[in-house]
C-alpha atoms as a PDB file:
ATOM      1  CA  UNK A   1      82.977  50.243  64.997  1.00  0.00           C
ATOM      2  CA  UNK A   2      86.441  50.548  66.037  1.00  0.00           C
ATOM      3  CA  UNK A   3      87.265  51.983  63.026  1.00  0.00           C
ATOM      4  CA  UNK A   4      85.047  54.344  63.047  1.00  0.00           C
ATOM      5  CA  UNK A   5      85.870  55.473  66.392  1.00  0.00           C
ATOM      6  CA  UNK A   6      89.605  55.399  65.567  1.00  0.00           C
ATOM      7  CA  UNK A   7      88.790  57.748  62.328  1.00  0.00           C
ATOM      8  CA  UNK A   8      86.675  60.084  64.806  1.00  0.00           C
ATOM      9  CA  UNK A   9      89.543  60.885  67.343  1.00  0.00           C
ATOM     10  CA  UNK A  10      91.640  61.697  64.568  1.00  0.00           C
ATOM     11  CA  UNK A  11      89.408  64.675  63.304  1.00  0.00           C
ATOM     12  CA  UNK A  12      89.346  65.680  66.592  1.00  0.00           C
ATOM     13  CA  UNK A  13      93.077  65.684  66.889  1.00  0.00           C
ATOM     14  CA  UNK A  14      93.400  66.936  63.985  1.00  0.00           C
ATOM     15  CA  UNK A  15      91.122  69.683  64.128  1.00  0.00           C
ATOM     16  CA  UNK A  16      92.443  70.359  67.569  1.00  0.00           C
ATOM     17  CA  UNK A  17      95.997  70.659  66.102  1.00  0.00           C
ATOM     18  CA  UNK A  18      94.236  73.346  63.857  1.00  0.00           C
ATOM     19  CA  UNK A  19      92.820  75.752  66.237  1.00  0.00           C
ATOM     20  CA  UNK A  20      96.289  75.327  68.644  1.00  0.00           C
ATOM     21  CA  UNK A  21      98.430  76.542  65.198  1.00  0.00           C
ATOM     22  CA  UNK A  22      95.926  79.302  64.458  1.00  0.00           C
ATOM     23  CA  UNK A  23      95.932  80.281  68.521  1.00  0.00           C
ATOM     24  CA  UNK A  24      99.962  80.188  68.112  1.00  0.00           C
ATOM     25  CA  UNK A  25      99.598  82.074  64.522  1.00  0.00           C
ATOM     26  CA  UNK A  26      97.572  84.442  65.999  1.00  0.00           C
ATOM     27  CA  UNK A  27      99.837  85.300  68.880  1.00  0.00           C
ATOM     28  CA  UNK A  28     103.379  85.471  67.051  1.00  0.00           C
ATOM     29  CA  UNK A  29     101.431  87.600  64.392  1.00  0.00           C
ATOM     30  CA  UNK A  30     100.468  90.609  67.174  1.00  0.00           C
ATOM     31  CA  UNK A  31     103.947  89.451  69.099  1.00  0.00           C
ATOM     32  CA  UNK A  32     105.449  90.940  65.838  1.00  0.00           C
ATOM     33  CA  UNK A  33     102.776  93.916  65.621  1.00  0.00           C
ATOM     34  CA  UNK A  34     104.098  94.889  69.236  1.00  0.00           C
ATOM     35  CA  UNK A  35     107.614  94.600  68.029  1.00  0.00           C
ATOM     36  CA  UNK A  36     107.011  97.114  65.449  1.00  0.00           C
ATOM     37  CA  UNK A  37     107.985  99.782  68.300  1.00  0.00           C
ATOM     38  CA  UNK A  38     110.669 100.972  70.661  1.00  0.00           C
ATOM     39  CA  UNK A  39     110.492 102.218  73.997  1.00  0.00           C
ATOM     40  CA  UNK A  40     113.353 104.621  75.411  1.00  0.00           C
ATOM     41  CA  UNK A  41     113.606 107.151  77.957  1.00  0.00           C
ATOM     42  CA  UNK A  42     115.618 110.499  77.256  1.00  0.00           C
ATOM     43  CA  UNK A  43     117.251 112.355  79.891  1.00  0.00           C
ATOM     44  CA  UNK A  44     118.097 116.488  79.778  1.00  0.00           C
ATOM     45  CA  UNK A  45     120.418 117.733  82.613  1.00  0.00           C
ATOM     46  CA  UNK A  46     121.452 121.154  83.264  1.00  0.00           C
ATOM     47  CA  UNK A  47     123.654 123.581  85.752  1.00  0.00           C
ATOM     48  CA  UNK A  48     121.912 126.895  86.541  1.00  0.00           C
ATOM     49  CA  UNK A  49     122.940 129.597  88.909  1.00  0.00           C
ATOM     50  CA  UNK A  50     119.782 130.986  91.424  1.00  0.00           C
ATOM     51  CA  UNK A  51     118.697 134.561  90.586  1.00  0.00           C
ATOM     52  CA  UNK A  52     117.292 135.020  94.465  1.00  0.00           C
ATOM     53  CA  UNK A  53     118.546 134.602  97.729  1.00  0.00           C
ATOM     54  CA  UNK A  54     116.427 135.019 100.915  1.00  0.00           C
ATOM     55  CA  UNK A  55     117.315 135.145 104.392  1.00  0.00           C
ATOM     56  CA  UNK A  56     115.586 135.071 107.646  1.00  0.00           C
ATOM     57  CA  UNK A  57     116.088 136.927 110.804  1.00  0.00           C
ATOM     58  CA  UNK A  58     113.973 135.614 113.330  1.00  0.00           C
ATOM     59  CA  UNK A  59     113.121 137.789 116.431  1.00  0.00           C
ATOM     60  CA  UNK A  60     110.913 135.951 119.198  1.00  0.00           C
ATOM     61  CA  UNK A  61     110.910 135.989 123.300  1.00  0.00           C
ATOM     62  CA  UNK A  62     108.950 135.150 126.226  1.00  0.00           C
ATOM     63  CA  UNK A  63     107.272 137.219 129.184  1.00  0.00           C
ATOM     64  CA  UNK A  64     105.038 137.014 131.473  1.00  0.00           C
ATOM     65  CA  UNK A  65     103.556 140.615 130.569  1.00  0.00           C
ATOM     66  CA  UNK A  66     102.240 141.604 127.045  1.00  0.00           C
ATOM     67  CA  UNK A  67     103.519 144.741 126.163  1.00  0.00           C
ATOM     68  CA  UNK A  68     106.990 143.907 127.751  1.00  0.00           C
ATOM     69  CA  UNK A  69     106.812 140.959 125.177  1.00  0.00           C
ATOM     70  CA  UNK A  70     106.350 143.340 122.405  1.00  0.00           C
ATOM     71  CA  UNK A  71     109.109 146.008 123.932  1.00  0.00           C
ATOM     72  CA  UNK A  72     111.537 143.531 123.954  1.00  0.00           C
ATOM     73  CA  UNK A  73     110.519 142.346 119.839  1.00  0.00           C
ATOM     74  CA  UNK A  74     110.289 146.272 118.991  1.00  0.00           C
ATOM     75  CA  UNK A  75     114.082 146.619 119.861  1.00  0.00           C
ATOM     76  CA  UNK A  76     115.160 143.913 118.239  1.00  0.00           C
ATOM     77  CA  UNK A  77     113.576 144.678 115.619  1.00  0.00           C
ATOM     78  CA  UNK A  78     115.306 148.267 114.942  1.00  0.00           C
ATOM     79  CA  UNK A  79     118.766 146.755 116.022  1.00  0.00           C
ATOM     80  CA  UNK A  80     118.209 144.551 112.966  1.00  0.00           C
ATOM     81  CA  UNK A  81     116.685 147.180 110.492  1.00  0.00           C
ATOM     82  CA  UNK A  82     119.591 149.487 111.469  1.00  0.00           C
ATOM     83  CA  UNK A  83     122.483 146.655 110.512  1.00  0.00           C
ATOM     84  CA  UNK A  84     120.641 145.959 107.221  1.00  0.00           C
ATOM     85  CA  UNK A  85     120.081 149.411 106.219  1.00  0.00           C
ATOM     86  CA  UNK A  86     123.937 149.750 106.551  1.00  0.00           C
ATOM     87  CA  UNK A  87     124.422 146.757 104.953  1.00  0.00           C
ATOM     88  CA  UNK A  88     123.277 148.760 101.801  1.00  0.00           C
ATOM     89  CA  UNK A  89     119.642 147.038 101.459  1.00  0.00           C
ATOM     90  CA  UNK A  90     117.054 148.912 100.262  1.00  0.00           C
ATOM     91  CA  UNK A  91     113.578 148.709 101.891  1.00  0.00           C
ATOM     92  CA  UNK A  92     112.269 147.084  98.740  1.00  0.00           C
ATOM     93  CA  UNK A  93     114.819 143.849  99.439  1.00  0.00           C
ATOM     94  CA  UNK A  94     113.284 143.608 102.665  1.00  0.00           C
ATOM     95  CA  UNK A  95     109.619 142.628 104.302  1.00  0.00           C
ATOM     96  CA  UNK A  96     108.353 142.441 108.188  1.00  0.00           C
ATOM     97  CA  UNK A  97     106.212 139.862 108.853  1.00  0.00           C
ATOM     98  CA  UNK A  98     103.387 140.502 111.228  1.00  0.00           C
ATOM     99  CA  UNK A  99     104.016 140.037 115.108  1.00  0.00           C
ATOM    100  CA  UNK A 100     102.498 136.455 116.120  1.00  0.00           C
ATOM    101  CA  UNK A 101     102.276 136.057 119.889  1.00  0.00           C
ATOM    102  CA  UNK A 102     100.612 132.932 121.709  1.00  0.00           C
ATOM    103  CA  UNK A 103      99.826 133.055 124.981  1.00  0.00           C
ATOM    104  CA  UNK A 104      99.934 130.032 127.654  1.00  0.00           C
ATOM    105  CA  UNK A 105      97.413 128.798 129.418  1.00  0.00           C
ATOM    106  CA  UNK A 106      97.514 127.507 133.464  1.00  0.00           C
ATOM    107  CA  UNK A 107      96.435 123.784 133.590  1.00  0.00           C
ATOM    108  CA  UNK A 108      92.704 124.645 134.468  1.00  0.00           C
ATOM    109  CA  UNK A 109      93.008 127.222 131.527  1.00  0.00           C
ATOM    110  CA  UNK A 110      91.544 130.006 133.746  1.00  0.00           C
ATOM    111  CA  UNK A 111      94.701 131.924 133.795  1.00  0.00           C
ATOM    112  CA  UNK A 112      97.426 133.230 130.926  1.00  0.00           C
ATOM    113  CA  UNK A 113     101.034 132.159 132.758  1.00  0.00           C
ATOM    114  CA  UNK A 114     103.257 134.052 129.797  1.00  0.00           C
ATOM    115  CA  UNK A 115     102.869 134.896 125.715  1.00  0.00           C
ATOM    116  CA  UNK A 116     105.417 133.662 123.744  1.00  0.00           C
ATOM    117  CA  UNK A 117     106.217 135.331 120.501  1.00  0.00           C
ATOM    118  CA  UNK A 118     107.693 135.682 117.317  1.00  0.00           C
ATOM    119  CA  UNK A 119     108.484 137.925 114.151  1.00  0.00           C
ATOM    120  CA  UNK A 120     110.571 137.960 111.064  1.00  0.00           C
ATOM    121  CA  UNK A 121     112.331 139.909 108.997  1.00  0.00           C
ATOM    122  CA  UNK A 122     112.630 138.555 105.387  1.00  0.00           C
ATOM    123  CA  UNK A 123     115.671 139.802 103.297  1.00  0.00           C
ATOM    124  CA  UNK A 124     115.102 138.856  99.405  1.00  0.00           C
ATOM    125  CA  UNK A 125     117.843 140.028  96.981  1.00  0.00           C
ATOM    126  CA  UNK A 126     118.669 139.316  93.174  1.00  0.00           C
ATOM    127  CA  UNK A 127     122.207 139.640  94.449  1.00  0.00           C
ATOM    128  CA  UNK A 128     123.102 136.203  95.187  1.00  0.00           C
ATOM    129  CA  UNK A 129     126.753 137.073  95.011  1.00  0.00           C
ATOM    130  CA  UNK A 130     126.086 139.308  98.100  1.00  0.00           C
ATOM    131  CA  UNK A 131     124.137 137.057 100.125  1.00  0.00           C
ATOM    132  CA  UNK A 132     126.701 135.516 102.026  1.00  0.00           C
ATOM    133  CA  UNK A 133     128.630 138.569 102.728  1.00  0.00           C
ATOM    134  CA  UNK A 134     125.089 140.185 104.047  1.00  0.00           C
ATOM    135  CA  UNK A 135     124.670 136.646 106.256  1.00  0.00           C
ATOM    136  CA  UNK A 136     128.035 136.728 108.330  1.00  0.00           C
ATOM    137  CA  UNK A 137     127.503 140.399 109.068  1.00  0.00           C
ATOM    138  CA  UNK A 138     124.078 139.651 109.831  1.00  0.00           C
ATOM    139  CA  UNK A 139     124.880 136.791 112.898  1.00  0.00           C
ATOM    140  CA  UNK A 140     126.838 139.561 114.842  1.00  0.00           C
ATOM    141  CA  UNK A 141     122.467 140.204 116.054  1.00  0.00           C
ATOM    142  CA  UNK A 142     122.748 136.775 117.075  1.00  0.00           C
ATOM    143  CA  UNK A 143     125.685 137.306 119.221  1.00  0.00           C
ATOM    144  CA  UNK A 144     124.378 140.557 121.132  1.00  0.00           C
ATOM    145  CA  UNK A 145     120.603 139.554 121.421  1.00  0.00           C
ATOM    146  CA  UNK A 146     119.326 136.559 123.183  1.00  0.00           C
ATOM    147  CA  UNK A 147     115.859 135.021 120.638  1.00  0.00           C
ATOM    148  CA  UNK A 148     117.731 135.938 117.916  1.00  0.00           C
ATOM    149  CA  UNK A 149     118.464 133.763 114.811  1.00  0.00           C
ATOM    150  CA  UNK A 150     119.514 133.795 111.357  1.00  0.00           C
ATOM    151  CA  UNK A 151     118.749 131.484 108.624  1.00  0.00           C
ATOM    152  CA  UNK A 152     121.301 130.467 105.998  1.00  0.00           C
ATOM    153  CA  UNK A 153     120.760 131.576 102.736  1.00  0.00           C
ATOM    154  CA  UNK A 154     118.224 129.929 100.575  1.00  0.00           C
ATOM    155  CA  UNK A 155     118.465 130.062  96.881  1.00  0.00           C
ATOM    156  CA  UNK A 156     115.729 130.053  94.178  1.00  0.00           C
ATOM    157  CA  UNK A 157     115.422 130.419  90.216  1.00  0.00           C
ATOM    158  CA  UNK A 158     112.556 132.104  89.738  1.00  0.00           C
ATOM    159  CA  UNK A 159     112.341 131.545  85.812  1.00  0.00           C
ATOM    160  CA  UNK A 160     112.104 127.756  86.722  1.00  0.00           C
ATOM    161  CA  UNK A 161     109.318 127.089  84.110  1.00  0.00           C
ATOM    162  CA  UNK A 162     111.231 128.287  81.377  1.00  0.00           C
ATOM    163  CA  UNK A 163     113.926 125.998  81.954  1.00  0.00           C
ATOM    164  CA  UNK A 164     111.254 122.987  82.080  1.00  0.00           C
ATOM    165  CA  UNK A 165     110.039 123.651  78.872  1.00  0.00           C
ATOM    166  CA  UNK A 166     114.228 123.725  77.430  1.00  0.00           C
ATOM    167  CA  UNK A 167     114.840 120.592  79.125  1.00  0.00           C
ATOM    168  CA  UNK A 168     111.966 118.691  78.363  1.00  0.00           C
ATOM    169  CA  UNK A 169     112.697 119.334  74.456  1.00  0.00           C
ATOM    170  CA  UNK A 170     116.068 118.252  75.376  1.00  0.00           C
ATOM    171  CA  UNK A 171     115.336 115.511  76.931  1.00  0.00           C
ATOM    172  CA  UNK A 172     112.989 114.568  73.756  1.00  0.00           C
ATOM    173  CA  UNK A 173     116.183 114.748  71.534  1.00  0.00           C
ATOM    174  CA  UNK A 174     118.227 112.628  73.717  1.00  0.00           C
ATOM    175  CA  UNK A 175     115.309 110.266  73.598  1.00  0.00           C
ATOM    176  CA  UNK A 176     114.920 110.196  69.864  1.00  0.00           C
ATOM    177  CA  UNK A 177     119.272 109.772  69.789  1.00  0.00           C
ATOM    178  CA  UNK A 178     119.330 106.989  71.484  1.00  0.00           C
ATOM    179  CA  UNK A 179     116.538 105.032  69.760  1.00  0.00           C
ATOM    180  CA  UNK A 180     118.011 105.749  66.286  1.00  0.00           C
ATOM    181  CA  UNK A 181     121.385 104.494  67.907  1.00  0.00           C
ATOM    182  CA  UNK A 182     119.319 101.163  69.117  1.00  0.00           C
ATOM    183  CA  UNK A 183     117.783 100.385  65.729  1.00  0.00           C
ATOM    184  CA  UNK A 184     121.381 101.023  63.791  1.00  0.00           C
ATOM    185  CA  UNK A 185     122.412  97.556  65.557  1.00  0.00           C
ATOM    186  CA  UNK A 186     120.077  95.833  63.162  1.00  0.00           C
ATOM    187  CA  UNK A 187     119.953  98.039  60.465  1.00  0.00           C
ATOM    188  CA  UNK A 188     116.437  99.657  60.988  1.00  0.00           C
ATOM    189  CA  UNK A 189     115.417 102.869  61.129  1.00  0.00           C
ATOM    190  CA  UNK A 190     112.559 105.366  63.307  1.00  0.00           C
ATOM    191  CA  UNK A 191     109.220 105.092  61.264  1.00  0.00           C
ATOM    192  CA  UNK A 192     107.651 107.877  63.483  1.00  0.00           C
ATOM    193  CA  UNK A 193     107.161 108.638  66.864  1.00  0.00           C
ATOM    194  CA  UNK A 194     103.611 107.071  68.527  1.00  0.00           C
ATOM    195  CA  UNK A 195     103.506 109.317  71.879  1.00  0.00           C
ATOM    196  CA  UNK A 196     106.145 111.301  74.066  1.00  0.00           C
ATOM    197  CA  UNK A 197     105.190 111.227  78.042  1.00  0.00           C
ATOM    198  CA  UNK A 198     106.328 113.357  80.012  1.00  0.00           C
ATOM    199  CA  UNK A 199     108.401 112.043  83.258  1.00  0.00           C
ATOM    200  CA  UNK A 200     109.835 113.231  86.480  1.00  0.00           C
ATOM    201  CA  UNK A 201     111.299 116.777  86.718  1.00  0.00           C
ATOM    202  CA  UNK A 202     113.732 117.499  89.678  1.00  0.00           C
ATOM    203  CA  UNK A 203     115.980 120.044  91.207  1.00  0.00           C
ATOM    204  CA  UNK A 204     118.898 118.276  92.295  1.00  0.00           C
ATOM    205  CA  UNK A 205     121.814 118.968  94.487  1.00  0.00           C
ATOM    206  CA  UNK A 206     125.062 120.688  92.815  1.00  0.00           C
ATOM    207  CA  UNK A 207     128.247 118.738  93.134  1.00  0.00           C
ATOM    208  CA  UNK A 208     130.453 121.142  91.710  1.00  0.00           C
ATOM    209  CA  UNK A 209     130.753 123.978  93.978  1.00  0.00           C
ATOM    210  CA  UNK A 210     133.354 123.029  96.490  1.00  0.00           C
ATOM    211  CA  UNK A 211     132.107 125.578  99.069  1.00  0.00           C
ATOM    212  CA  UNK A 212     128.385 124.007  99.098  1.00  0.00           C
ATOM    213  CA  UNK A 213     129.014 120.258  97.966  1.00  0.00           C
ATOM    214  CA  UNK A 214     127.829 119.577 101.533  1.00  0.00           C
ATOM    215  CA  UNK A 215     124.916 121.422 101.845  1.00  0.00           C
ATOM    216  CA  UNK A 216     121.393 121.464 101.070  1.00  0.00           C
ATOM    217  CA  UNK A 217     119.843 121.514  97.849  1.00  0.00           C
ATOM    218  CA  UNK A 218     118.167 124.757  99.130  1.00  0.00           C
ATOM    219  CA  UNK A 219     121.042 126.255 100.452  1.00  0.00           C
ATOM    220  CA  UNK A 220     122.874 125.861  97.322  1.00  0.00           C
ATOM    221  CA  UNK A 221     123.406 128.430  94.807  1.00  0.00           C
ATOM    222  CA  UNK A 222     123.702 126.527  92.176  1.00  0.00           C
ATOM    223  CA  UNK A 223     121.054 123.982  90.780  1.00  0.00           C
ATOM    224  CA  UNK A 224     121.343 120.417  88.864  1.00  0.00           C
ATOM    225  CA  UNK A 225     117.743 120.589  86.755  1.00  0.00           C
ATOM    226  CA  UNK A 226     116.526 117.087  85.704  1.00  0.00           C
ATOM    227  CA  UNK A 227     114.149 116.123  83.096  1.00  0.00           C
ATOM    228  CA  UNK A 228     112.938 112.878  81.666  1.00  0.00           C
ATOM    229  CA  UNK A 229     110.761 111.558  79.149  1.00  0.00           C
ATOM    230  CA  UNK A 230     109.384 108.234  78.015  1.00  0.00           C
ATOM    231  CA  UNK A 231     108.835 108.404  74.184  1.00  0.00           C
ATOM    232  CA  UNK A 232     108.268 105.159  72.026  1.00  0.00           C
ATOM    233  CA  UNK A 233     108.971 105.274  68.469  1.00  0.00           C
ATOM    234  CA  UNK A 234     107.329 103.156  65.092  1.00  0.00           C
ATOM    235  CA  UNK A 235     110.238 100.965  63.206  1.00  0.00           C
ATOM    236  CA  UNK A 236     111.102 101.160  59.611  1.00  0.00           C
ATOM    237  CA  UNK A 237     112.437  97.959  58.524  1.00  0.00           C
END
């Protein structure tokens, strides 16, 4: 009987042993399916100098009476338009945002105690290498009219898309570089590529112009574009 039982634990061992190798077969086999790939990410970086500039000159006041309010906004108003049309900026560079006034309200709300308000004049040029000539002269408003500021120059690159599209085939060859350079360690090669993904895109601040280093990425005229892509690639052994 005992040696029967003996004889009965030892298929079952045995058998056990079986289906633990064929688990562990199993496994290493798709462990070396998976390793059949590489994973890298590519990176595309490039300088480009803004093609607009926009600044801001922001007219606003208080009073106590409406029409005063929008007396004291009116001459503003020309003041600035007559410095910017002598600054050599045609109408077309230029826009005048609607008057917005808000008015104040007593506690009770039963009477209006003054109307605040504000309006802007937007100056948008292609001629970024003006723009901060056209800002200085522009602050001398600031100094002769109370309510009155300027905004620093912003700068944009309005063909921003096309750009993307460069950089993220860039970034796709920098991707496919460094996975060939991976594989040459152990002498294999790219089979193919399974599937590109797109990453993160950015506008970054510029480091090399001295005069801006310290200021914002929008206030900068030049821009650091960043693209990066995740692409895994089959391996030829």
């Amino acid at each position: 009987m005992k040696k029967v039982q003996f004889i009965i634990i030892s298929t079952i061992l045995s058998f056990g042993l079986i289906i633990s190798a064929a688990i562990v077969s199993n496994a290493m086999d798709k462990a070396n399916k998976s390793e059949n790939k590489i994973t890298v990410k590519g990176v595309a970086e490039k300088r480009i100098k803004a093609d607009k500039a926009v600044v801001n000159v922001v007219l606003s006041g208080e009073n106590v009476v409406l029409d005063d309010l929008r007396k004291d906004i009116s001459e503003k108003e020309k003041k600035s338009l007559d410095l910017i049309k002598t600054l050599g900026i045609s109408s077309e560079d230029y826009s005048i945002e609607n008057l917005k006034v808000d008015p104040e309200f007593s506690e009770i709300g039963d009477k209006i105690l003054k109307y605040s308000g504000s309006e802007s004049i937007v100056i948008s040029t292609e001629n970024v290498e003006k723009i901060d000539e056209i800002y200085q002269k522009l602050l001398t408003l600031k100094l002769e009219n109370n309510n009155l500021e300027v905004t620093k120059p912003e700068y944009y690159i309005t063909s921003i898309e096309r750009y993307k599209k460069d950089l993220l085939v860039d970034a796709s060859k920098n991707a496919e570089y460094k996975a060939i350079e991976m594989l040459k360690v152990n002498n294999n090669e790219i089979a193919g590529v399974k599937n590109v993904t797109q990453g993160q895109f950015e506008i970054l601040p510029d480091v090399e112009d001295t005069k801006r280093i310290k200021e914002d990425e929008q206030n900068q005229m030049y821009k650091k574009l960043r693209s990066v892509v995740t692409a895994t690639y089959l391996i030829k052994y």
